[in-house]
N, C-alpha and C. Protein backbone atom coordinates (compact mmCIF):
# COMPACT_ATOMS: atom_id res chain seq x y z
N UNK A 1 -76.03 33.96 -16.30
CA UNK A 1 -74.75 33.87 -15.62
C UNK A 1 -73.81 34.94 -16.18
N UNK A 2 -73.44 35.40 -15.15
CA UNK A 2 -72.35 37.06 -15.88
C UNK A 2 -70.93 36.48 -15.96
N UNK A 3 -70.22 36.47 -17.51
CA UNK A 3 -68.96 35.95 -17.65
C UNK A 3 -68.20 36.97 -16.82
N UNK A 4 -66.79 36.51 -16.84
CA UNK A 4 -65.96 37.61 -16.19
C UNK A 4 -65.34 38.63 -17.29
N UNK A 5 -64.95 39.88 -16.86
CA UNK A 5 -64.78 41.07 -17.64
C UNK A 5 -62.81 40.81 -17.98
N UNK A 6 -62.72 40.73 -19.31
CA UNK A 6 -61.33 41.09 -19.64
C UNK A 6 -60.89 41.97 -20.09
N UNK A 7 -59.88 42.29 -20.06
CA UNK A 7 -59.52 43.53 -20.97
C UNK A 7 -58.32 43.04 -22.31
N UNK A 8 -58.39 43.68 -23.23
CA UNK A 8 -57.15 43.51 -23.97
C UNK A 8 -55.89 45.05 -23.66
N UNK A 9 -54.99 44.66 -24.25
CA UNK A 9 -53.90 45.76 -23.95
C UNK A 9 -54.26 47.45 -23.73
N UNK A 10 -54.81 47.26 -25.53
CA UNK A 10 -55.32 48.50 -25.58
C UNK A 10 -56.71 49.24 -25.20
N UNK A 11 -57.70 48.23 -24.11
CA UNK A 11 -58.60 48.02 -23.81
C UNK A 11 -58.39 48.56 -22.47
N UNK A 12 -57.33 47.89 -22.04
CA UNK A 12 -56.69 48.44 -20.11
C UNK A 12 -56.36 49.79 -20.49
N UNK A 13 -55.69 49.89 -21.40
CA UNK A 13 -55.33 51.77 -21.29
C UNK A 13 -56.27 52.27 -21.83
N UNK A 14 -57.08 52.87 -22.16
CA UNK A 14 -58.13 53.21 -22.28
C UNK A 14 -58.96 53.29 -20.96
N UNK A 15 -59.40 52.40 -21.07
CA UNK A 15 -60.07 52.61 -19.21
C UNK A 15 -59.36 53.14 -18.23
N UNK A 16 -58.16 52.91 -18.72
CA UNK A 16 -57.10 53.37 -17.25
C UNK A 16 -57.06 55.16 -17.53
N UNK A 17 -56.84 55.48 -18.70
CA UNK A 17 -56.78 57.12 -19.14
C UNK A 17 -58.35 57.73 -18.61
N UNK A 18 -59.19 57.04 -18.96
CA UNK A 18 -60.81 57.24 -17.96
C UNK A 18 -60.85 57.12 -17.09
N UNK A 19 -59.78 56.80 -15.95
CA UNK A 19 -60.09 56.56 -14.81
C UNK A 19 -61.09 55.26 -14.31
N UNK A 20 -61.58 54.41 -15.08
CA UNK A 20 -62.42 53.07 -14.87
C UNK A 20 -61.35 51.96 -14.46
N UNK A 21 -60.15 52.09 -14.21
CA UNK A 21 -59.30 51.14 -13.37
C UNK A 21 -58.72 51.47 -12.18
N UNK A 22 -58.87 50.70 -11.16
CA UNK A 22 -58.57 50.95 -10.09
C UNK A 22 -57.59 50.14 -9.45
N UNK A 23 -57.17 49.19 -10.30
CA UNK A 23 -56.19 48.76 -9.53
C UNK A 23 -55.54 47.49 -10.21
N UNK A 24 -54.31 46.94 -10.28
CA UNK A 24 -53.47 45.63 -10.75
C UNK A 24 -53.38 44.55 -10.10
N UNK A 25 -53.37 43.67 -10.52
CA UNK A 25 -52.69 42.08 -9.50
C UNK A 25 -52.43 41.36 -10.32
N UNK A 26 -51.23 40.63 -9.97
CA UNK A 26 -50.22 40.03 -10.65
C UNK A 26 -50.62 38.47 -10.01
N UNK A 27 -50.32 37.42 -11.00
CA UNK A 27 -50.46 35.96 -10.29
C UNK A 27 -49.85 35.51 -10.48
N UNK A 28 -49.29 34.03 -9.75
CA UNK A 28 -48.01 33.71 -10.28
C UNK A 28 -48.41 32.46 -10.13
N UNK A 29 -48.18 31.20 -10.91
CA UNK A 29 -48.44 29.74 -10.80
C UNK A 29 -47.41 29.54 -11.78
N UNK A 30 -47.31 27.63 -11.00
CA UNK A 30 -46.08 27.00 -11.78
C UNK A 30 -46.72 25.75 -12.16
N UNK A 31 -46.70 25.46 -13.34
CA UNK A 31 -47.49 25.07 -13.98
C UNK A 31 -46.33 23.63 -14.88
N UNK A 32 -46.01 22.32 -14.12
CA UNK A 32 -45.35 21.75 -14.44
C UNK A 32 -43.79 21.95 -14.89
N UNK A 33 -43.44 22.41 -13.45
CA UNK A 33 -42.18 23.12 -13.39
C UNK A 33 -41.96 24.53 -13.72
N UNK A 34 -42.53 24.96 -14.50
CA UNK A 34 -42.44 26.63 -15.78
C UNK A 34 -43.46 27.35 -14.21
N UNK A 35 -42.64 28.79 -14.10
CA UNK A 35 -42.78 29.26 -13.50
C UNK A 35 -43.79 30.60 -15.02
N UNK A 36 -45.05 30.88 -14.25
CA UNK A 36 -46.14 31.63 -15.50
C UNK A 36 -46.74 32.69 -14.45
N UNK A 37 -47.09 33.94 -14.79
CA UNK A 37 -47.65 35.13 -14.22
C UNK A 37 -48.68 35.61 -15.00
N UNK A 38 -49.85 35.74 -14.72
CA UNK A 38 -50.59 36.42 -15.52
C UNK A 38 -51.16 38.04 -15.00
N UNK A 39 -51.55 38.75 -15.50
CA UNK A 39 -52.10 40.11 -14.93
C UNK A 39 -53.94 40.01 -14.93
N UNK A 40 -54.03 41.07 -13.78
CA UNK A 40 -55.68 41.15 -13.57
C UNK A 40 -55.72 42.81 -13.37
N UNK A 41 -56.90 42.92 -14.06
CA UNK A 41 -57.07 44.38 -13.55
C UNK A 41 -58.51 44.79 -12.87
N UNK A 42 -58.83 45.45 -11.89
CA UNK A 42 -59.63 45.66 -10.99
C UNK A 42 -60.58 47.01 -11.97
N UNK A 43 -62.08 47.11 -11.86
CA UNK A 43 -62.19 48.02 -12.46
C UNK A 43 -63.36 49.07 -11.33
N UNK A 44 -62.87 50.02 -11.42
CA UNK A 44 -64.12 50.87 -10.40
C UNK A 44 -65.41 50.89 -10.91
N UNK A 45 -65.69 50.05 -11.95
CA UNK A 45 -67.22 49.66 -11.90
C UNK A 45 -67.80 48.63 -11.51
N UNK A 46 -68.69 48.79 -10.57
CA UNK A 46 -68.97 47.29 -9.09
C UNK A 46 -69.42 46.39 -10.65
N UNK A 47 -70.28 46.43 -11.67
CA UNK A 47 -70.64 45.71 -12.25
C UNK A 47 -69.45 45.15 -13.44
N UNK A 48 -68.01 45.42 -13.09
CA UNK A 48 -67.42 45.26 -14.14
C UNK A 48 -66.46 44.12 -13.11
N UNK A 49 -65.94 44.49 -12.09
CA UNK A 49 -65.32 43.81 -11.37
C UNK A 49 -63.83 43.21 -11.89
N UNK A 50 -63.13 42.05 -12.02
CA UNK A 50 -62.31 42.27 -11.85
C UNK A 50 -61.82 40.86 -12.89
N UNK A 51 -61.18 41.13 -13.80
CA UNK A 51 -60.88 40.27 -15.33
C UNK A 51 -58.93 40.35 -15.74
N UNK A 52 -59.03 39.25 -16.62
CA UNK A 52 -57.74 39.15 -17.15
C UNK A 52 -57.58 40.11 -18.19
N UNK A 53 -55.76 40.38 -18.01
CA UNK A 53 -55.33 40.58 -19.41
C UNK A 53 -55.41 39.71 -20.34
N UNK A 54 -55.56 39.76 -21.60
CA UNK A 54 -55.68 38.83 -22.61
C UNK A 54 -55.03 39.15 -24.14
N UNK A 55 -54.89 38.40 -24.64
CA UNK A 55 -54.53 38.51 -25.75
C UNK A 55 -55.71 39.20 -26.41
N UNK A 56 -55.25 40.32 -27.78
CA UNK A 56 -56.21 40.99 -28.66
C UNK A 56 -56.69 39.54 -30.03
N UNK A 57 -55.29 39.08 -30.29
CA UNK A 57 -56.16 38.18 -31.65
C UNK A 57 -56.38 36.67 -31.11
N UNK A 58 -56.55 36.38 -29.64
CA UNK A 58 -56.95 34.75 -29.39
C UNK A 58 -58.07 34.92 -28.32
N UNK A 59 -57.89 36.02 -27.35
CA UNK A 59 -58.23 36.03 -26.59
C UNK A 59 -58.24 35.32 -24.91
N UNK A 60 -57.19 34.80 -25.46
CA UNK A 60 -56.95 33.73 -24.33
C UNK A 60 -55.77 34.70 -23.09
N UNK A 61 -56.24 34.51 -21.78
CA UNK A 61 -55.04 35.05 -20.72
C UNK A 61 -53.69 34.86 -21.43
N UNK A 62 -53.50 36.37 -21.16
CA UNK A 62 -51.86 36.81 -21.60
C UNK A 62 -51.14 35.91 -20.33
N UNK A 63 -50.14 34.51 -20.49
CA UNK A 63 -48.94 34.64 -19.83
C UNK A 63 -47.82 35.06 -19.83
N UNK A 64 -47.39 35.35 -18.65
CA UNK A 64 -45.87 35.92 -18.76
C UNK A 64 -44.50 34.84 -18.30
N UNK A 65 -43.55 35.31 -18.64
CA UNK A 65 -42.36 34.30 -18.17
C UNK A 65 -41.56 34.55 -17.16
N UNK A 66 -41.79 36.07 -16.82
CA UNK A 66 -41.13 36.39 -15.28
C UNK A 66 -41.75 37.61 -15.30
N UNK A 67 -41.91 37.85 -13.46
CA UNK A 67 -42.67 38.84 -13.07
C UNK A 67 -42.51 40.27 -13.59
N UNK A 68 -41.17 40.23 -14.07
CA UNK A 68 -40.83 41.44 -15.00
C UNK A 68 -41.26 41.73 -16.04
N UNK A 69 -41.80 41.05 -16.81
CA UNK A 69 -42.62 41.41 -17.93
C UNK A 69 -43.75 41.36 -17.53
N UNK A 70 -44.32 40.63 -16.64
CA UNK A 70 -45.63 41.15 -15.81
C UNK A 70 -45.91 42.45 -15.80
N UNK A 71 -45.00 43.01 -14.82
CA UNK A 71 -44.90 44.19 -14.65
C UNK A 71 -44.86 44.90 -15.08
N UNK A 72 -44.20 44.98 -16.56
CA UNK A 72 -43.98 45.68 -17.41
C UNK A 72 -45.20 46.22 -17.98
N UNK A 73 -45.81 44.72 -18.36
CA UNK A 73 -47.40 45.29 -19.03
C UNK A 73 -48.48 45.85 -17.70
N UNK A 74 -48.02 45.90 -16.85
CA UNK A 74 -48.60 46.69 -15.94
C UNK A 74 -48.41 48.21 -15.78
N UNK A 75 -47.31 48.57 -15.75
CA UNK A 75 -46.54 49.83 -16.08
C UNK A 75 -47.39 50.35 -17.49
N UNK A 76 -47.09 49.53 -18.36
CA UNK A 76 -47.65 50.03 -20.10
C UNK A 76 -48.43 50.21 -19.79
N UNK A 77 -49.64 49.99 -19.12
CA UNK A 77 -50.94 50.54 -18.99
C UNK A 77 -51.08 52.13 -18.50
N UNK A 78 -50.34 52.34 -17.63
CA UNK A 78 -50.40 53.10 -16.85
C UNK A 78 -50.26 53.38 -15.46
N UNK A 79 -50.20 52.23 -14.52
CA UNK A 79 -50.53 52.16 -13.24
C UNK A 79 -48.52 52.10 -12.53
N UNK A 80 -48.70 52.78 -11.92
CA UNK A 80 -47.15 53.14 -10.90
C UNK A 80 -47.54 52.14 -9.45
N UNK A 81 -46.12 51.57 -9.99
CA UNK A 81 -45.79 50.60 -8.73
C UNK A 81 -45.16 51.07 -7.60
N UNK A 82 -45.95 51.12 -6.49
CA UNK A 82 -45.23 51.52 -5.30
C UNK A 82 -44.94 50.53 -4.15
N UNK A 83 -45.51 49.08 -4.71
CA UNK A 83 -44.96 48.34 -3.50
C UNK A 83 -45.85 46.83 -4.13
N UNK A 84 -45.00 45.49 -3.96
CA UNK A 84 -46.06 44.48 -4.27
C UNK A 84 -45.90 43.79 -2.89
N UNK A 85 -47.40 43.22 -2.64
CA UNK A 85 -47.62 42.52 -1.83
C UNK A 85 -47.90 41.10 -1.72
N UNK A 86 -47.34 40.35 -0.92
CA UNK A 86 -46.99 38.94 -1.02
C UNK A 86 -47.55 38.13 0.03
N UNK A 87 -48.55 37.39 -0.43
CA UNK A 87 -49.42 36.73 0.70
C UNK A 87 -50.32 35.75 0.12
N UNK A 88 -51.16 34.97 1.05
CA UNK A 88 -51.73 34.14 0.74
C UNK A 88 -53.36 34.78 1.20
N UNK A 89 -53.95 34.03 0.53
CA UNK A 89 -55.47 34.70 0.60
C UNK A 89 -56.61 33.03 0.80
């Protein structure tokens, strides 16, 4: 069974300076009132597919407390925001 692929901080930039990221998504759940965002990053390797940010010393999904610091660590990586999209899937 293939776990899913995460990255840590300095793990996303890195791949992202290689060109092995292709893309961000932001999530947003409310989780007993507390509004929480976490980040995903897409990777242009079909076998790498598509994993959380995470913490470097727990490893556990990085949450965020508003989409702005989401974003932020999206930006820190590297990736330029030109538009978010809002929908249901």
């Amino acid at each position: 069974m293939k776990t899913a692929k995460t990255w840590t901080m300095a793990q996303a930039k890195s791949d992202f300076e290689r060109g092995l990221l292709k893309g961000a998504e932001m999530y947003f759940f409310d989780a007993m009132g507390e509004c929480h965002y976490t980040v995903s990053f897409v990777s242009s390797l079909p076998l790498d597919g598509s994993g959380a940010l995470v913490d470097a010393r727990t490893g556990n999904t990085r949450e965020f407390k508003t989409m702005d610091a989401a974003h932020s660590a999206v930006r820190q990586v590297g990736f330029k925001t030109s538009k978010f999209l809002i929908g249901m899937k």
